[in-house]
C-alpha atoms as a PDB file:
ATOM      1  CA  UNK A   1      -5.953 -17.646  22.651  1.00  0.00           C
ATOM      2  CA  UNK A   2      -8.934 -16.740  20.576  1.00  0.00           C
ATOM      3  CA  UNK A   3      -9.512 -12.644  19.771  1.00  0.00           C
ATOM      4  CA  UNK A   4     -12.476 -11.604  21.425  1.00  0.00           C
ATOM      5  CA  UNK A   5     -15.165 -10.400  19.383  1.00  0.00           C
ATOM      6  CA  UNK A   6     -15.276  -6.907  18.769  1.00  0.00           C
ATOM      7  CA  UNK A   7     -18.018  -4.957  20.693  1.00  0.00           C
ATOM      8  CA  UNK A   8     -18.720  -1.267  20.984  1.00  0.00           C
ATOM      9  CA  UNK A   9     -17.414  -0.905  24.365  1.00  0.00           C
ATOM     10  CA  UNK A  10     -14.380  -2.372  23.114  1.00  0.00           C
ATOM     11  CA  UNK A  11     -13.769  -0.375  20.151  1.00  0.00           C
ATOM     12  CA  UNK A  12     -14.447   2.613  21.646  1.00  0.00           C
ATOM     13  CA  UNK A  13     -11.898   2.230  24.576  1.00  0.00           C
ATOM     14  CA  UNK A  14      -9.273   0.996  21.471  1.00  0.00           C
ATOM     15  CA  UNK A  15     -10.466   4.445  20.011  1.00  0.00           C
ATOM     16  CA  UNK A  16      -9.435   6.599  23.118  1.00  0.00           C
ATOM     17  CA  UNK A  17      -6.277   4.693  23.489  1.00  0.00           C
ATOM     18  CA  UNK A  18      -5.430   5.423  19.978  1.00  0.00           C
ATOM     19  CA  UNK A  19      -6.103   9.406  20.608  1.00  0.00           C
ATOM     20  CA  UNK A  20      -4.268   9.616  23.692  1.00  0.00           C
ATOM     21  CA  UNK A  21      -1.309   8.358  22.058  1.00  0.00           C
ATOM     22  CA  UNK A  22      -1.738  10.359  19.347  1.00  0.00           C
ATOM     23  CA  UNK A  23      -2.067  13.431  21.664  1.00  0.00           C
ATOM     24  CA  UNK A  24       0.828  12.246  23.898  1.00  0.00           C
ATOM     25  CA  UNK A  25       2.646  11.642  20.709  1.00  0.00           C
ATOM     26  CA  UNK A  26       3.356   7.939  21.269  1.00  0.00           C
ATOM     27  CA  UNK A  27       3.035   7.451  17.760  1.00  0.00           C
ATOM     28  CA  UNK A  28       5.361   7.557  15.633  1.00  0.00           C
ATOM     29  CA  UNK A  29       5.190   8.031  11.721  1.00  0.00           C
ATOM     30  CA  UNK A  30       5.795   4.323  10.880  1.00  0.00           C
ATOM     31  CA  UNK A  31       2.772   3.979  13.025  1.00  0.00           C
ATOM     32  CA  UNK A  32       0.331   6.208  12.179  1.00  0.00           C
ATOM     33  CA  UNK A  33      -1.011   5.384   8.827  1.00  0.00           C
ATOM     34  CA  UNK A  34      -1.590   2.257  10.704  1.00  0.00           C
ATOM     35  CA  UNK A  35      -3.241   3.170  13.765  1.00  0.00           C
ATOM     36  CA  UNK A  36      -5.367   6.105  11.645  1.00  0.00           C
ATOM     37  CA  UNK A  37      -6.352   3.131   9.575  1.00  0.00           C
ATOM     38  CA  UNK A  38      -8.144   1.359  12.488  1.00  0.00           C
ATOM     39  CA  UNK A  39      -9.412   4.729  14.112  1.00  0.00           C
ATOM     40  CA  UNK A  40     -11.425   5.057  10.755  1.00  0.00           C
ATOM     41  CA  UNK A  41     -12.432   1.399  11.187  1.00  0.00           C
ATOM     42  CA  UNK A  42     -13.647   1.875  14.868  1.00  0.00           C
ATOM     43  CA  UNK A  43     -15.155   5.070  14.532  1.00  0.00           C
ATOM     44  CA  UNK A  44     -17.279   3.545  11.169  1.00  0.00           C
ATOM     45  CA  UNK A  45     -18.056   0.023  13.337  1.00  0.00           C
ATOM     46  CA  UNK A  46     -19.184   2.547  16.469  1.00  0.00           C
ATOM     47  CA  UNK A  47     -21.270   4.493  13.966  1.00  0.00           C
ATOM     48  CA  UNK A  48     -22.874   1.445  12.771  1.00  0.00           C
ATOM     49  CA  UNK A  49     -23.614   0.306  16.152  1.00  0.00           C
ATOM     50  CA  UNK A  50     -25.175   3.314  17.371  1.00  0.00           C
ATOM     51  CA  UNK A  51     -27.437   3.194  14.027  1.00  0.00           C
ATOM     52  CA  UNK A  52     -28.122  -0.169  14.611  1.00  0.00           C
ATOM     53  CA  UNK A  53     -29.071   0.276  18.058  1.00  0.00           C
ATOM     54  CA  UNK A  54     -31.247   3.630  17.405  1.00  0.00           C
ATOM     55  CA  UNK A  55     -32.918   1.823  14.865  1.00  0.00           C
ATOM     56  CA  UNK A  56     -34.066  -0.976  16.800  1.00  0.00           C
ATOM     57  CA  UNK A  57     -34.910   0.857  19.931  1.00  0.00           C
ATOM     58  CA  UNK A  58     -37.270   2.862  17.357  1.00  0.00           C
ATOM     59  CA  UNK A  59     -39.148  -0.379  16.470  1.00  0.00           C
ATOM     60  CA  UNK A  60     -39.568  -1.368  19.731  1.00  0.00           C
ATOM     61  CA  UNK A  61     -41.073   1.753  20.866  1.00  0.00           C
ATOM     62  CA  UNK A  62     -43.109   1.958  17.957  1.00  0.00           C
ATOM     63  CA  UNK A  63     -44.261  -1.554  18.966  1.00  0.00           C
ATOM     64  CA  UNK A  64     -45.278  -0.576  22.592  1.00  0.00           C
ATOM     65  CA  UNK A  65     -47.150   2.439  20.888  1.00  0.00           C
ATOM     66  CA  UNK A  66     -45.400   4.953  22.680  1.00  0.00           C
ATOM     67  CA  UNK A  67     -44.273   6.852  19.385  1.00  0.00           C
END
């Protein structure tokens, strides 16, 4: 089965999981580096998403003349 592409809804729910285990301490230390690897990677492709977003929201508005 095909991975599904990653969206920001996604990631962000992979994100929580990854803090609530951390919290709950269901990670252990052969683990973490690992899973602190792909919270950086969420949290940068969330980041980008939400720039991407704001950004294009901007235009559009701009468009409409309601800036």
């Amino acid at each position: 089965m095909a991975e599904q592409a990653l969206t920001y809804d996604r990631a962000y729910a992979e994100l929580e999981q990854i803090m609530n285990d951390l919290q709950a301490d269901k990670i252990g230390v052969d683990e973490l580096a690992r899973k602190v690897k792909r919270a950086v990677e969420l949290i940068t492709f969330c980041s980008e998403m939400l720039r991407s977003t704001e950004d294009e929201v901007g235009k559009l508005v701009k468009k409409l003349g309601l800036a």
